[in-house]
Protein backbone atom coordinates (compact mmCIF):
# COMPACT_ATOMS: atom_id res chain seq x y z
CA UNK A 1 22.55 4.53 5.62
CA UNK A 2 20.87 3.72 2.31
CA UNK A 3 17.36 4.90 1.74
CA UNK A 4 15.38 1.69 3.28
CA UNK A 5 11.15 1.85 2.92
CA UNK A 6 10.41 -0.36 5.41
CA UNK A 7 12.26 2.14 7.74
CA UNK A 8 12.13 5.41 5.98
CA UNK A 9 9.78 6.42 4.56
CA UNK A 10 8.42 25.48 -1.82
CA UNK A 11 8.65 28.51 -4.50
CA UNK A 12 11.24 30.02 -2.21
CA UNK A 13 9.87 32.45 0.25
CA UNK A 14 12.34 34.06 3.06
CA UNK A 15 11.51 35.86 5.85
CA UNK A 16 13.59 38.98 6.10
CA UNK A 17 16.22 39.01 8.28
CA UNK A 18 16.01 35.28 8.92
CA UNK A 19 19.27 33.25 9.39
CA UNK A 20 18.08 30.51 7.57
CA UNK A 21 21.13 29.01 9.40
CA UNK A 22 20.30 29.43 12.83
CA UNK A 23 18.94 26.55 15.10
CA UNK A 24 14.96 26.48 14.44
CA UNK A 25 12.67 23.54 12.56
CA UNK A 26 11.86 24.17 8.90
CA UNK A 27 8.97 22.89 7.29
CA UNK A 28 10.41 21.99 3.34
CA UNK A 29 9.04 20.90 0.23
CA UNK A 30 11.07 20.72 -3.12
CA UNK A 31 9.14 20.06 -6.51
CA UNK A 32 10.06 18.07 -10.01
CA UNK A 33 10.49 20.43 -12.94
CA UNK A 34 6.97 21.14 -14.45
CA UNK A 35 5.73 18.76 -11.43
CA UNK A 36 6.11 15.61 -14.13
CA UNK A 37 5.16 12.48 -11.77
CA UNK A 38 8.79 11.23 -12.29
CA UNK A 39 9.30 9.37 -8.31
CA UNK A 40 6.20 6.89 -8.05
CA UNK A 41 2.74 6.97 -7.94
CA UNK A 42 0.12 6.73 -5.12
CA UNK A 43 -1.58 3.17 -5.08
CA UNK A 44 -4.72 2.78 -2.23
CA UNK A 45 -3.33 5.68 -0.36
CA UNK A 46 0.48 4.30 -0.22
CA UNK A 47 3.38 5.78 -2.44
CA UNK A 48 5.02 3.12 -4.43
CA UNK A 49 8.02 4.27 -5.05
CA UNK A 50 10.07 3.67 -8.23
CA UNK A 51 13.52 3.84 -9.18
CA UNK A 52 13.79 7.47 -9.40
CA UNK A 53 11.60 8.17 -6.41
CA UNK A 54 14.20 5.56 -4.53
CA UNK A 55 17.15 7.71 -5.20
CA UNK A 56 15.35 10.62 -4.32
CA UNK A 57 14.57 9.12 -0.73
CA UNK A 58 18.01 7.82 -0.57
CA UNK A 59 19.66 10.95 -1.12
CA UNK A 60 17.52 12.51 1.63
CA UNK A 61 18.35 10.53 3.91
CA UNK A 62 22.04 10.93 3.15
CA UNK A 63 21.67 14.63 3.54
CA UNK A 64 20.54 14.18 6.96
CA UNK A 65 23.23 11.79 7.54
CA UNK A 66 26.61 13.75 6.53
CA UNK A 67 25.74 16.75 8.22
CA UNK A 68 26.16 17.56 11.93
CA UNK A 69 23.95 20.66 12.00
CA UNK A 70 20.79 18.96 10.54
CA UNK A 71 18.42 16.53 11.56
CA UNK A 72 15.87 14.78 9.93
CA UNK A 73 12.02 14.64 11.05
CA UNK A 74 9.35 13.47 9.35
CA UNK A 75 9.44 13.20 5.62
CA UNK A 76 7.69 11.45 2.41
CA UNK A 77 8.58 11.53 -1.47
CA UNK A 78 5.55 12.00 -3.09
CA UNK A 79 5.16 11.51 -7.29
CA UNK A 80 6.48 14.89 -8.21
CA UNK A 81 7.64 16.40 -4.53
CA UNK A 82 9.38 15.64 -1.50
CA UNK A 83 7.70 16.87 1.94
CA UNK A 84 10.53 17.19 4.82
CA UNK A 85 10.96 18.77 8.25
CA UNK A 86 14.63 19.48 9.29
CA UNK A 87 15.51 20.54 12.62
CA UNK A 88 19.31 22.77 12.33
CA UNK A 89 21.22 22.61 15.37
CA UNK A 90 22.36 26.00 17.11
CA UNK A 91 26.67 26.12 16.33
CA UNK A 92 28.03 24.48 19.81
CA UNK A 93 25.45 22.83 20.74
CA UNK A 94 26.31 19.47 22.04
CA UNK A 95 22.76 17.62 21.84
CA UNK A 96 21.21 16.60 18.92
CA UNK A 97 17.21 17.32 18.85
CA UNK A 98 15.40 13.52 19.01
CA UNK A 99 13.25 13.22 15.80
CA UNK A 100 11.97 9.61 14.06
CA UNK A 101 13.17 9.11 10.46
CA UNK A 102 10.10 7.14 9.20
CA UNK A 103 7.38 9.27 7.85
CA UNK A 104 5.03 6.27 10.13
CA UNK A 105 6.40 7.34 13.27
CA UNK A 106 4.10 8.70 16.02
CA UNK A 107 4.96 12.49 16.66
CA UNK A 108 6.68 13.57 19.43
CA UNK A 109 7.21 17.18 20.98
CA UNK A 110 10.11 19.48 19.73
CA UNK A 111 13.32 19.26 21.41
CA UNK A 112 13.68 22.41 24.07
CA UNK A 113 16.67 22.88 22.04
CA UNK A 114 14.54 23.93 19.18
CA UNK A 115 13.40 27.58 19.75
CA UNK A 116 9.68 29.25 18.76
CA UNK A 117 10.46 31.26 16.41
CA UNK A 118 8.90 35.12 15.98
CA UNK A 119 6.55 35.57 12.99
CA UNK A 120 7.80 37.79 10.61
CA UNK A 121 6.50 39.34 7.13
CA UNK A 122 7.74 37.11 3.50
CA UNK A 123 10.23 38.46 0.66
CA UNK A 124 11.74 36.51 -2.12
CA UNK A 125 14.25 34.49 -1.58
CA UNK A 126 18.14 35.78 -2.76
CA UNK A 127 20.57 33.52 -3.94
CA UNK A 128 23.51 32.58 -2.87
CA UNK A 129 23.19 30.10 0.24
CA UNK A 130 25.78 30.27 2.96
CA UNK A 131 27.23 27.15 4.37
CA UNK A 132 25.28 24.94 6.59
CA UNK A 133 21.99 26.47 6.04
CA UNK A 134 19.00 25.38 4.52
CA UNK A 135 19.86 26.68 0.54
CA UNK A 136 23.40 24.78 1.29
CA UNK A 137 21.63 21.51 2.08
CA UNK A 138 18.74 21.66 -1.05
CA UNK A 139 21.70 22.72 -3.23
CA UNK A 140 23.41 19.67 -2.32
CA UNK A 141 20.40 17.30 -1.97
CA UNK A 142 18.95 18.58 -5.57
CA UNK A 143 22.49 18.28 -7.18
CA UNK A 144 23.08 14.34 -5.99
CA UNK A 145 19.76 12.94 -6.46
CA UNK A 146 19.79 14.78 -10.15
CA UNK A 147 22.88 13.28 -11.49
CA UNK A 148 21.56 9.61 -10.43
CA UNK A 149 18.06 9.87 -11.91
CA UNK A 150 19.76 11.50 -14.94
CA UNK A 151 22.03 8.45 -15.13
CA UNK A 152 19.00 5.53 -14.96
CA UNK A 153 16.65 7.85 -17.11
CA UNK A 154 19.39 8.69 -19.31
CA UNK A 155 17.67 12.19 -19.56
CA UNK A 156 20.39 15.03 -19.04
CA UNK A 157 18.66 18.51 -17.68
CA UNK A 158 16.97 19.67 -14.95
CA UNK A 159 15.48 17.21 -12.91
CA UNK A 160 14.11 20.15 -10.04
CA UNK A 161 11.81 23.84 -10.00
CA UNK A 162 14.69 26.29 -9.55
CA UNK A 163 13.00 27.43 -6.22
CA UNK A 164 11.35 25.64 -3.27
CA UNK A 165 8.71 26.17 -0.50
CA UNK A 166 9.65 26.77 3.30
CA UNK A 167 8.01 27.55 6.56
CA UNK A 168 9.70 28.21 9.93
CA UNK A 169 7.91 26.37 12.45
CA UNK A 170 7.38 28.19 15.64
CA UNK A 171 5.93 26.09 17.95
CA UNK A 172 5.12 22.51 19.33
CA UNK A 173 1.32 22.56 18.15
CA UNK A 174 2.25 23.44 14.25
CA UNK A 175 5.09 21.03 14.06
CA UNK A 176 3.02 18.23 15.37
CA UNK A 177 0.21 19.43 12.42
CA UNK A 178 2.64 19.29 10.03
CA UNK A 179 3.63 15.69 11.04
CA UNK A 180 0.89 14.52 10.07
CA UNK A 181 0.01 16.73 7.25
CA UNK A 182 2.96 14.43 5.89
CA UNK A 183 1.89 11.29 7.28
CA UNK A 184 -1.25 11.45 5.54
CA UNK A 185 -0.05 12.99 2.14
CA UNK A 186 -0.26 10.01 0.00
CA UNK A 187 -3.77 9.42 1.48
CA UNK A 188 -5.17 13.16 0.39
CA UNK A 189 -2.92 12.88 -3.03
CA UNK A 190 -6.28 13.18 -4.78
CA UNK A 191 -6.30 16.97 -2.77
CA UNK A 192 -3.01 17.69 -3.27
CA UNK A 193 -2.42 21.25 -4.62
CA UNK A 194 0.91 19.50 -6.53
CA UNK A 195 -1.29 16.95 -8.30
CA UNK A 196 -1.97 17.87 -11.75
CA UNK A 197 -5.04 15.91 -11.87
CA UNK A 198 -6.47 17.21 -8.88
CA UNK A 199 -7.18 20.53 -10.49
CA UNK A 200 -8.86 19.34 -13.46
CA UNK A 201 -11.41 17.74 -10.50
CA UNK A 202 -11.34 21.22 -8.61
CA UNK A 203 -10.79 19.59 -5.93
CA UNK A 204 -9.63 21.66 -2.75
CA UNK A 205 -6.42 21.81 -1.66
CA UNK A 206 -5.39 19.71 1.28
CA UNK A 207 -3.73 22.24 4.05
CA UNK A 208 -1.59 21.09 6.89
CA UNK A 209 -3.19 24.12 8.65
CA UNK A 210 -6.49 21.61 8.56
CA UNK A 211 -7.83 20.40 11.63
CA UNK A 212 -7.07 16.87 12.21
């Protein structure tokens, strides 16, 4: 399905140990190079997408889409980012966890399928993703949507940060936080710890920790 917005709408740190492969939900973001505004811009709360920011959202979507394992939750492209929760699907398992793919939808609890996952300390991430985990899928999603905005911009080179942020989430309660950490991300862009201009404001950063 092609990315549609009327119904669609970080540095990498590991946890040791983790099969980043194994069924769980993952909390994702993946930055622009330099975080240059290169997808949109927010307009009275709302991200207006451009051309680039289109293809970014369409390969998303497609990522979701032509892989069994993975399912898409909530998501948004924001000017220089892309916010997305995945859920990976345990190998053999039959059912495929329920989750919207418009960043408007309501939230609705985890899948029993999805376990709660044990806290753990952080390393650095190593490279060298295996198949059908979450390095596979970025690799792939990075790669397409890079070689189409290259194409319209007609601006060869990196288009993404070499790394990219991720969080397991472990339970019902922080997955339905981060839902709508991402819901209301073009709304707090002015807080956003990725907006350039919001530091020159020193303005706070806008957590998805926050209460609601």
């Amino acid at each position: 399905m092609k990315y549609n917005p009327d119904i669609h709408h970080r540095r990498s740190i590991r946890l040791k140990g983790h099969d980043y492969s194994q069924a769980g939900a993952y909390f994702l973001t993946v930055c622009a190079r330099r975080r240059e505004c290169l997808f949109g811009e927010i307009t009275d709360g709302n991200m207006a997408l451009n051309k680039a920011g289109e293809i970014v959202a369409d390969e998303w979507v497609k990522s979701g889409e032509i892989r069994d394992e993975i399912e898409l939750d909530e998501w948004v492209v924001m000017p220089n980012h892309i916010h997305g929760i995945i859920m990976i699907n345990g190998p053999g398992r039959g059912d495929r966890p329920v989750a919207p793919k418009s960043t408007f939808a309501p939230a609705i609890p985890v899948a029993p399928a999805i376990p709660v996952l044990p806290k753990s300390p952080v390393i650095p991430a190593t490279p060298g993703p295996r198949p059908k985990s979450i390095g596979a899928l970025l690799a792939g999603f990075k790669s397409a949507a890079a070689k189409r905005v290259n194409q319209i911009r007609n601006t060869p080179g990196k288009l993404w940060q070499r790394n990219y942020y991720e969080h397991i989430i472990r339970n019902e309660n922080e997955l339905n936080r981060i839902r709508r950490y991402i819901i209301n991300n073009p709304k707090n862009w002015n807080l956003d710890r990725e907006n350039p201009d919001a530091h020159a404001t020193h303005e706070p950063s806008v957590s998805y920790d926050a209460a609601p």
